[in-house]
Each structure stands twice: as C-alpha cells, then as structure tokens.
N, C-alpha and C. Protein backbone atom coordinates (compact mmCIF):
# COMPACT_ATOMS: atom_id res chain seq x y z
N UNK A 1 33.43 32.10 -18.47
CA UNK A 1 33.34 30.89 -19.24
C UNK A 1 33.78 29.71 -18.37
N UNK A 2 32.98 28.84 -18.63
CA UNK A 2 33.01 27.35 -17.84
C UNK A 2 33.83 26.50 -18.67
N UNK A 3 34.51 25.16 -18.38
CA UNK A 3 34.90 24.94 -19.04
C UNK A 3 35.03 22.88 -18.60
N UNK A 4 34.84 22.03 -19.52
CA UNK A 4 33.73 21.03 -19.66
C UNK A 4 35.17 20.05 -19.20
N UNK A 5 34.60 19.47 -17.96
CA UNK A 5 35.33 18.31 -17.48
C UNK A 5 35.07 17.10 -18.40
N UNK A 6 34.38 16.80 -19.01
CA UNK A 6 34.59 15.83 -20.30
C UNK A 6 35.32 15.70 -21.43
N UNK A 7 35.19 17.17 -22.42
CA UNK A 7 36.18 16.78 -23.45
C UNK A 7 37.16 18.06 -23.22
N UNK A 8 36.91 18.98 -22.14
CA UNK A 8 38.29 20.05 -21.99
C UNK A 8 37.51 21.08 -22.94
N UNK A 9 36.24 21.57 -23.67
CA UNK A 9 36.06 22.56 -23.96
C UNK A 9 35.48 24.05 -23.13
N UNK A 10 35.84 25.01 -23.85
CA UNK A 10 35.31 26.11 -22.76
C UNK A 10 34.07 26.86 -23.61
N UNK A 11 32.90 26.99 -22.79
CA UNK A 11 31.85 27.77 -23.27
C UNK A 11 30.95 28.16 -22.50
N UNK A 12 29.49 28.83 -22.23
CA UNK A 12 29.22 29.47 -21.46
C UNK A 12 27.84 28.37 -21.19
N UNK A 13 27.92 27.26 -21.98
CA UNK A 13 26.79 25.88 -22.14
C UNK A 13 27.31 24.74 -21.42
N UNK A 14 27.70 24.75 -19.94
CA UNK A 14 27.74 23.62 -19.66
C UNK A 14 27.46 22.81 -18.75
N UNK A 15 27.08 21.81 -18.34
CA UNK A 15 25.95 21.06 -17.94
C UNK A 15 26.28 19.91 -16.93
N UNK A 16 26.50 20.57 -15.54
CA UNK A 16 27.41 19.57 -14.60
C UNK A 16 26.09 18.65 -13.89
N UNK A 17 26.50 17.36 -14.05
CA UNK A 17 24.97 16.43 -13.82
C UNK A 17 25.11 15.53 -12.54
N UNK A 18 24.41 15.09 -11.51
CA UNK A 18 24.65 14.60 -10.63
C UNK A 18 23.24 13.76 -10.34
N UNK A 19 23.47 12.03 -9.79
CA UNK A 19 22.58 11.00 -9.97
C UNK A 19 22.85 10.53 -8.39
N UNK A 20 22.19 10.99 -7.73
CA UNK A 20 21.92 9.88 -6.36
C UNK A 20 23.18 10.35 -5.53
N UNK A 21 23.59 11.56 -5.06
CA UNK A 21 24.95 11.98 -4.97
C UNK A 21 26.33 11.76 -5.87
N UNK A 22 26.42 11.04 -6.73
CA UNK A 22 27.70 10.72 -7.85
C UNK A 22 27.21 11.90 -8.51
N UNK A 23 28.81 12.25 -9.11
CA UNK A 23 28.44 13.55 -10.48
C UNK A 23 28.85 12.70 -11.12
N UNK A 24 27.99 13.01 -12.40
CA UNK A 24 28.14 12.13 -13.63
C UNK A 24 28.97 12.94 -14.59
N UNK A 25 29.67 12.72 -15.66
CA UNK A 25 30.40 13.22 -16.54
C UNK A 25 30.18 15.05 -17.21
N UNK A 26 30.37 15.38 -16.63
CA UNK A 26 29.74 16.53 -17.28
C UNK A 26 29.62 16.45 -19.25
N UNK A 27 28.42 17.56 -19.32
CA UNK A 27 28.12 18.00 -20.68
C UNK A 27 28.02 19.21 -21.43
N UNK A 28 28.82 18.99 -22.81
CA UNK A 28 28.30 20.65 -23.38
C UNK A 28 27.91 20.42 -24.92
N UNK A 29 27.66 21.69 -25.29
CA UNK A 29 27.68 21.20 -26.65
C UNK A 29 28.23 20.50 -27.92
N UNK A 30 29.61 20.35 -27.36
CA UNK A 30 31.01 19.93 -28.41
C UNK A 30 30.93 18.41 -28.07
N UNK A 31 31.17 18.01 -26.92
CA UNK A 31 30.60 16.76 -26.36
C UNK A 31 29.33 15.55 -27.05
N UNK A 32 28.34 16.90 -26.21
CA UNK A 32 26.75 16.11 -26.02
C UNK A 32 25.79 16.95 -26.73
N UNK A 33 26.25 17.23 -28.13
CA UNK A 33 24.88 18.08 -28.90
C UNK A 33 23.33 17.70 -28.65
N UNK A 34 23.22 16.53 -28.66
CA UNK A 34 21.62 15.58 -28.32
C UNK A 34 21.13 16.20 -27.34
N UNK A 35 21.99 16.24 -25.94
CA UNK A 35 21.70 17.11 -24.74
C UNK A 35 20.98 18.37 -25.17
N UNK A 36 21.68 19.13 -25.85
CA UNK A 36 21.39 21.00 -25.85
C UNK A 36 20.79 21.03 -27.15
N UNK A 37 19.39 21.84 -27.09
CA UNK A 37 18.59 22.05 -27.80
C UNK A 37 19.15 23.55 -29.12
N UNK A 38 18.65 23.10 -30.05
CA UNK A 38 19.34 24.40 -30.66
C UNK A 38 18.63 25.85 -29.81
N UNK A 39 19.91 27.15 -29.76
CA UNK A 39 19.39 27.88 -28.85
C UNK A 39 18.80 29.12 -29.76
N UNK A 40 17.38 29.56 -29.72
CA UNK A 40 16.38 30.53 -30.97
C UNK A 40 16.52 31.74 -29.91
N UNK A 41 16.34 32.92 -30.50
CA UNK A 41 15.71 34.07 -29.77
C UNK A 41 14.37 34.16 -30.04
N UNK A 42 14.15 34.84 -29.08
CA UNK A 42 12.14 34.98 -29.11
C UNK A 42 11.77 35.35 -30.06
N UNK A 43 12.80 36.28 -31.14
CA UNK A 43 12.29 36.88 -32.14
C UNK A 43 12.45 36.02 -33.55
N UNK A 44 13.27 34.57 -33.15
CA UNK A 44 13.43 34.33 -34.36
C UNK A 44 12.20 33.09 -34.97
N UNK A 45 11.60 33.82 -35.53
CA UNK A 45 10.27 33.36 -35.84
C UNK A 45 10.51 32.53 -37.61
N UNK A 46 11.19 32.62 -37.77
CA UNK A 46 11.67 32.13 -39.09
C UNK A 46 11.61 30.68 -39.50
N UNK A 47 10.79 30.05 -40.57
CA UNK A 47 10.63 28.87 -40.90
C UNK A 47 12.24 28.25 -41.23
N UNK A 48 12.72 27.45 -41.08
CA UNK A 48 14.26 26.65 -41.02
C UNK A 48 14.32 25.69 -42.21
N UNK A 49 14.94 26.31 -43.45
CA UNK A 49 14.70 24.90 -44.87
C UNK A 49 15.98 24.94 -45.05
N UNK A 50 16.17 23.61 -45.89
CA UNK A 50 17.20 22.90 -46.38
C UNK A 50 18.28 23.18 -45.57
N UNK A 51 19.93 23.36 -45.60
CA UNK A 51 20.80 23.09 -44.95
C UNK A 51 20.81 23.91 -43.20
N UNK A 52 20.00 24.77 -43.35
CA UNK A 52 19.54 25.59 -42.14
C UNK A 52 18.65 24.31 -41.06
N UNK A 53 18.22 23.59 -41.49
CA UNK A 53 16.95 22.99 -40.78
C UNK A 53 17.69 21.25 -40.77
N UNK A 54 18.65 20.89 -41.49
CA UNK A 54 19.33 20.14 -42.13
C UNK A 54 20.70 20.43 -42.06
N UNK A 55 21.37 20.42 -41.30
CA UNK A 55 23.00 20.89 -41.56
C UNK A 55 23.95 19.62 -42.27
N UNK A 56 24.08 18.63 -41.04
CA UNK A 56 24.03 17.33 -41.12
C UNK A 56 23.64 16.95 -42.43
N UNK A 57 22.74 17.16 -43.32
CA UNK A 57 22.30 16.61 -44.86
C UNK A 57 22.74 17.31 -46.21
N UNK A 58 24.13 17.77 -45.66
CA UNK A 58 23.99 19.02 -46.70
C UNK A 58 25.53 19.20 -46.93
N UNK A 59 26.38 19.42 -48.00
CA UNK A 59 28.15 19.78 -48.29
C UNK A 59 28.06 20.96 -48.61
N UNK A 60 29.16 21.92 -48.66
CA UNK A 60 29.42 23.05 -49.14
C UNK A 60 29.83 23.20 -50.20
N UNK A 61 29.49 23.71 -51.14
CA UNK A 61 29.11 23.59 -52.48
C UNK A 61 30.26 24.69 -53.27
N UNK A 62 31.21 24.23 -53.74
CA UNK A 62 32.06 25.12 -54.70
C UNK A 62 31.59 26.50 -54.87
N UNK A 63 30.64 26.74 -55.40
CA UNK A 63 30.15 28.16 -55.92
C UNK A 63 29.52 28.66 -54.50
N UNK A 64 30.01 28.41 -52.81
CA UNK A 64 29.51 29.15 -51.88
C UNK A 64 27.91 28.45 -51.17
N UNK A 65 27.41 27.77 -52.23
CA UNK A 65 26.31 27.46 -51.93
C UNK A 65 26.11 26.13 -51.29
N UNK A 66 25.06 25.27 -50.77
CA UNK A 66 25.12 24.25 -50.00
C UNK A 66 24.42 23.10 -50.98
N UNK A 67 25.05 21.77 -50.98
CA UNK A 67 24.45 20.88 -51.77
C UNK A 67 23.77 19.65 -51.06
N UNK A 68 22.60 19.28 -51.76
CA UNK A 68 22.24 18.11 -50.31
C UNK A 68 23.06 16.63 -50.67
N UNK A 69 23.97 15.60 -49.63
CA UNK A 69 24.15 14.87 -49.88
C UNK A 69 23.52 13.76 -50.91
N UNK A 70 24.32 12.65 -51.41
CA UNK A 70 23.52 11.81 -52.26
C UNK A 70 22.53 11.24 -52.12
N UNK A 71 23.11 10.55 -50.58
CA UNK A 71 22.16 9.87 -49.89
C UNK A 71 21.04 10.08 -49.72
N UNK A 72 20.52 11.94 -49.22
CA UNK A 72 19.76 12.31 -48.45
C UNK A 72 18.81 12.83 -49.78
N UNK A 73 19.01 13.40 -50.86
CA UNK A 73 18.92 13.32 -51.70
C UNK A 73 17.63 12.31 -52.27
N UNK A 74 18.34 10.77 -52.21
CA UNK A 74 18.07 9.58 -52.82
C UNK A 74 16.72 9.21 -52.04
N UNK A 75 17.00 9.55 -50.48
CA UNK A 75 15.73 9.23 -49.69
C UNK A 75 14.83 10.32 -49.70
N UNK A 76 14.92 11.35 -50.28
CA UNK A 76 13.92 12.40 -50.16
C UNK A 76 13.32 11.89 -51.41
N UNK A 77 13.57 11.87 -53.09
CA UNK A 77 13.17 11.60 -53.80
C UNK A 77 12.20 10.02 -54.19
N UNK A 78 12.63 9.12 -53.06
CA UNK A 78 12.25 7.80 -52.63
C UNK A 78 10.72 7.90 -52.31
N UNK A 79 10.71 9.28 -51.24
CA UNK A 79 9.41 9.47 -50.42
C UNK A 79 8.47 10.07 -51.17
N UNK A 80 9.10 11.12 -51.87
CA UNK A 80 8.38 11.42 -53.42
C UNK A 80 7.64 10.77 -54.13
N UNK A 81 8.22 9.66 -54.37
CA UNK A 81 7.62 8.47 -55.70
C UNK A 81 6.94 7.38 -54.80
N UNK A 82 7.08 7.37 -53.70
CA UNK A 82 6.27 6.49 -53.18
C UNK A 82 4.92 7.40 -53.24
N UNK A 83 3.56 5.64 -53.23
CA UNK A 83 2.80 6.58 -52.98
C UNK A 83 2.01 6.79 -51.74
N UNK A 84 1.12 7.88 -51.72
CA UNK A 84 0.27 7.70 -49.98
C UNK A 84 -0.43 7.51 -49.96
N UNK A 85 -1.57 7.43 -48.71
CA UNK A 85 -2.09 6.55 -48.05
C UNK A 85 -3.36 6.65 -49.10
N UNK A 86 -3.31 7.62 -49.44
CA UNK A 86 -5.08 8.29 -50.12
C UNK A 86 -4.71 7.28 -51.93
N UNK A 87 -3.35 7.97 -52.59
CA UNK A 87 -2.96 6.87 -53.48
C UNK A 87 -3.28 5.49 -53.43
N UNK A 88 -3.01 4.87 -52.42
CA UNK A 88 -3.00 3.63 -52.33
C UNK A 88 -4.31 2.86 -52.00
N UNK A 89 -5.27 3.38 -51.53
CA UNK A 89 -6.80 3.81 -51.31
C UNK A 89 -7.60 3.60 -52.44
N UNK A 90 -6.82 3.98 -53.24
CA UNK A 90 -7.65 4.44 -54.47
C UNK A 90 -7.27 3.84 -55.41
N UNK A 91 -6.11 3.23 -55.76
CA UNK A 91 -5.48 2.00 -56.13
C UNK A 91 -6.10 0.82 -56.31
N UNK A 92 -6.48 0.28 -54.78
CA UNK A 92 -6.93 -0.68 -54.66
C UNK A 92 -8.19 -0.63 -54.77
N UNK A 93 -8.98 0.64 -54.67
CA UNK A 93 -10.33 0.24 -55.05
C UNK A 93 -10.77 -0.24 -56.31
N UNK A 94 -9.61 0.50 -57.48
CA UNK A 94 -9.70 0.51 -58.55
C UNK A 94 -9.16 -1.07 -58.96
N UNK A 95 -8.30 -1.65 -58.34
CA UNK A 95 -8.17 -3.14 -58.57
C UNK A 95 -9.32 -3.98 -58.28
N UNK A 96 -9.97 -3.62 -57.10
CA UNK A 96 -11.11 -4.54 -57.11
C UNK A 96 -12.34 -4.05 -57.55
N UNK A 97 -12.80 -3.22 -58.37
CA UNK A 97 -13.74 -2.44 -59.34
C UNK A 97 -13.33 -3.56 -60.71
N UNK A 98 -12.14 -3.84 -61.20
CA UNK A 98 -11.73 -4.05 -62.18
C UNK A 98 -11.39 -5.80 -61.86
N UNK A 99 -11.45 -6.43 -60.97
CA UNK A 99 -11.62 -7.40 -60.37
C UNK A 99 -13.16 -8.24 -60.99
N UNK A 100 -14.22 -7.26 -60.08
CA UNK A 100 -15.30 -7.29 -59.91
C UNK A 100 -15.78 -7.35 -61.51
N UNK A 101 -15.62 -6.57 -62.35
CA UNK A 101 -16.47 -6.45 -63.47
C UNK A 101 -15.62 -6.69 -64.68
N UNK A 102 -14.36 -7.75 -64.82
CA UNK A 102 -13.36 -7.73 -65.97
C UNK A 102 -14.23 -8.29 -66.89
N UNK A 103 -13.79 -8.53 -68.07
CA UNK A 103 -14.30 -10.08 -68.74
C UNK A 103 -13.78 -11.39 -68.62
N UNK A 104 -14.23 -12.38 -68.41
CA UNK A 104 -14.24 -13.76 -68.49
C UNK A 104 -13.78 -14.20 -69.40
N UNK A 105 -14.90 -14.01 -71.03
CA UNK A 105 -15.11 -14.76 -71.66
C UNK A 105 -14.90 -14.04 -73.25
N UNK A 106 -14.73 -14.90 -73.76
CA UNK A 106 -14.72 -13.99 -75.55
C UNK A 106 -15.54 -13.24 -75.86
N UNK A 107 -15.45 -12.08 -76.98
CA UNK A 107 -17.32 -11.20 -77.21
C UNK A 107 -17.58 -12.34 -77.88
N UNK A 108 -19.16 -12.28 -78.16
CA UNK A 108 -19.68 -13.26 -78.73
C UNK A 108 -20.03 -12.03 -80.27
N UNK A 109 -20.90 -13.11 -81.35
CA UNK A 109 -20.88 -12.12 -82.55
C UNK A 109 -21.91 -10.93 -82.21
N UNK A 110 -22.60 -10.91 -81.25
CA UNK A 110 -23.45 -9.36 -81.36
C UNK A 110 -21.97 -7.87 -80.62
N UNK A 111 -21.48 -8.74 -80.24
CA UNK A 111 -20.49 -7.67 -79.30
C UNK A 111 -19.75 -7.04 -80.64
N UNK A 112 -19.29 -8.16 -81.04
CA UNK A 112 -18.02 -8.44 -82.17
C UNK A 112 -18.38 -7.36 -83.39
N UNK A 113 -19.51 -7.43 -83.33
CA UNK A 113 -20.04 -6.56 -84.76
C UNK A 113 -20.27 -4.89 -83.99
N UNK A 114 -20.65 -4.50 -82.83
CA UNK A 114 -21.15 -3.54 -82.68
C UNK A 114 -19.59 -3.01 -81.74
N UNK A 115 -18.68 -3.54 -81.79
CA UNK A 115 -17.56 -3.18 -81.70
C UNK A 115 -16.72 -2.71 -83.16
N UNK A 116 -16.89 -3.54 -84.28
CA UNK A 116 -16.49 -3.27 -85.47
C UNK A 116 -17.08 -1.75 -85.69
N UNK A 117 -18.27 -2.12 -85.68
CA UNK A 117 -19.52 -0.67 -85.91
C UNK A 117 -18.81 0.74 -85.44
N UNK A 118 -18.72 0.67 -83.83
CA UNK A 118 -17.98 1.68 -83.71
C UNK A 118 -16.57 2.42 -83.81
N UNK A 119 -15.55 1.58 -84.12
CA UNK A 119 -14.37 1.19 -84.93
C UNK A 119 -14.75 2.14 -86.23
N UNK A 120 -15.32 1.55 -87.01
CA UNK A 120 -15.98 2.22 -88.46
C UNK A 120 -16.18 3.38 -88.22
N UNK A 121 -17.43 3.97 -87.57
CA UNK A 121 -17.65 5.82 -86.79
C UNK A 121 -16.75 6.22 -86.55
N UNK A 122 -15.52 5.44 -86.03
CA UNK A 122 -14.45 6.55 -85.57
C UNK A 122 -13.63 7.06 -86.63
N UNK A 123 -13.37 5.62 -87.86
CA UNK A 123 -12.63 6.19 -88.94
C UNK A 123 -13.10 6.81 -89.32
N UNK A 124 -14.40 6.61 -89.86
CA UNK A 124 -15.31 7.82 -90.65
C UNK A 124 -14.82 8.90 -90.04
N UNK A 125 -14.92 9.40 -89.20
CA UNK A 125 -14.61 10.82 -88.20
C UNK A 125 -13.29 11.41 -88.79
N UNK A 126 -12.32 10.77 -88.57
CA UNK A 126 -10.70 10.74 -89.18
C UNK A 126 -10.86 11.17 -90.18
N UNK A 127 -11.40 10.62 -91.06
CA UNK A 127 -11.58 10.48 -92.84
C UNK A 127 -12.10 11.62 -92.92
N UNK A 128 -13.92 12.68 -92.48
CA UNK A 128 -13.85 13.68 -93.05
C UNK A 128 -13.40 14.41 -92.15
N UNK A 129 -12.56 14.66 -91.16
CA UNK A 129 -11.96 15.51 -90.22
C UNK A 129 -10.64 16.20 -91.41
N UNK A 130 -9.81 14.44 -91.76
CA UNK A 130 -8.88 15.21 -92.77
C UNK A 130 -7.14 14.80 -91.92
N UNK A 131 -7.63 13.80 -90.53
CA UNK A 131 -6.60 13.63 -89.55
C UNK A 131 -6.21 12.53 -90.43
C-alpha cells in the first residue's frame, strides 16, 4: 500500500503526477475522486439505478433503505412535467391551426338556429335514453 502525499491517505489507488519535470501534488481517491473513475469488473454487467448510480442524491433511510434527497427529487419531477421537444411541436402547431381558423365574428341567424337545432337532438337523446 502506497500512501498519498496530499491528504496522508493509504491505498493501493494512487496517482503520483509530474508536468515538465515538477511533481505535481499527488492523487487518490479520498483526495481527487473526479480523477479515478469508478473501478467495474469485466463481469459487472449490471444496469446502476437510483442510489447505486446516484450516491451523492440519495440519504439513508430509517427503515435501512435509501431516500432520494428533496432537492433531487424536486428536479427529477421538474423534468417530468416539463414538456418535450415532440410536446412542444405539437403544441404549437395546434396554436397556429387554431390561430388560423378561430372565429372573428358573431354566428349570424342561420348558424344561431342550426346550433339551437343540434342542442335540441342532443336533449332529445338524454330524454329517451332516460340520462
């Protein structure tokens, strides 16, 4: 075991760096996590969710189990309700569809009546349905 001229830890990860002849500070994991990649075996083929993939986003949870912070939480559910790109696509087509063909102007009396008309068919419907 090596043991890390930077913060005094000992481990078998550590990372003595040198720039133009100067050695630069050495690094290990306790130090310089950013540096060292998490370390997998070949075999571990395993998809990585919630506090596994997430450590950093996550408390230890009374009953043993892991809880995700508020925060992280707040921004996951954020990204949720927002909407995407295809949503928003389709949004706006539908604003300018509805743009394009609103009404202007008042019905006039042929509208007015054949709007009543079908108004009437529908109660009728209600009425012998029994709704």
């Amino acid at each position: 075991m090596a043991i890390c001229g930077n913060c005094g830890a000992e481990g078998a990860r550590i990372r003595s760096r040198w720039r133009e002849g100067k050695q630069l500070p050495d690094e290990c994991p306790q130090c310089a996590p950013q540096s060292f990649e998490k370390f997998t075996a070949p075999s571990d083929k395993k998809i990585w969710m919630g506090y596994e993939a997430h450590p950093e986003e996550y408390i230890k949870a009374e009953d043993g189990g892991y809880d995700r912070k508020p925060e992280y939480r707040a921004e996951q559910e954020a990204r949720l309700q927002a909407e995407s790109e295809e949503e928003r696509m389709e949004r706006e087509k539908a604003e300018a569809h509805k743009r394009a063909h609103r009404r202007t102007s008042a019905m006039d009396m042929g509208e007015m009546l054949s709007a009543v008309n079908k108004a009437r068919q529908i109660a009728d419907a209600f009425v012998q349905t029994g709704l």
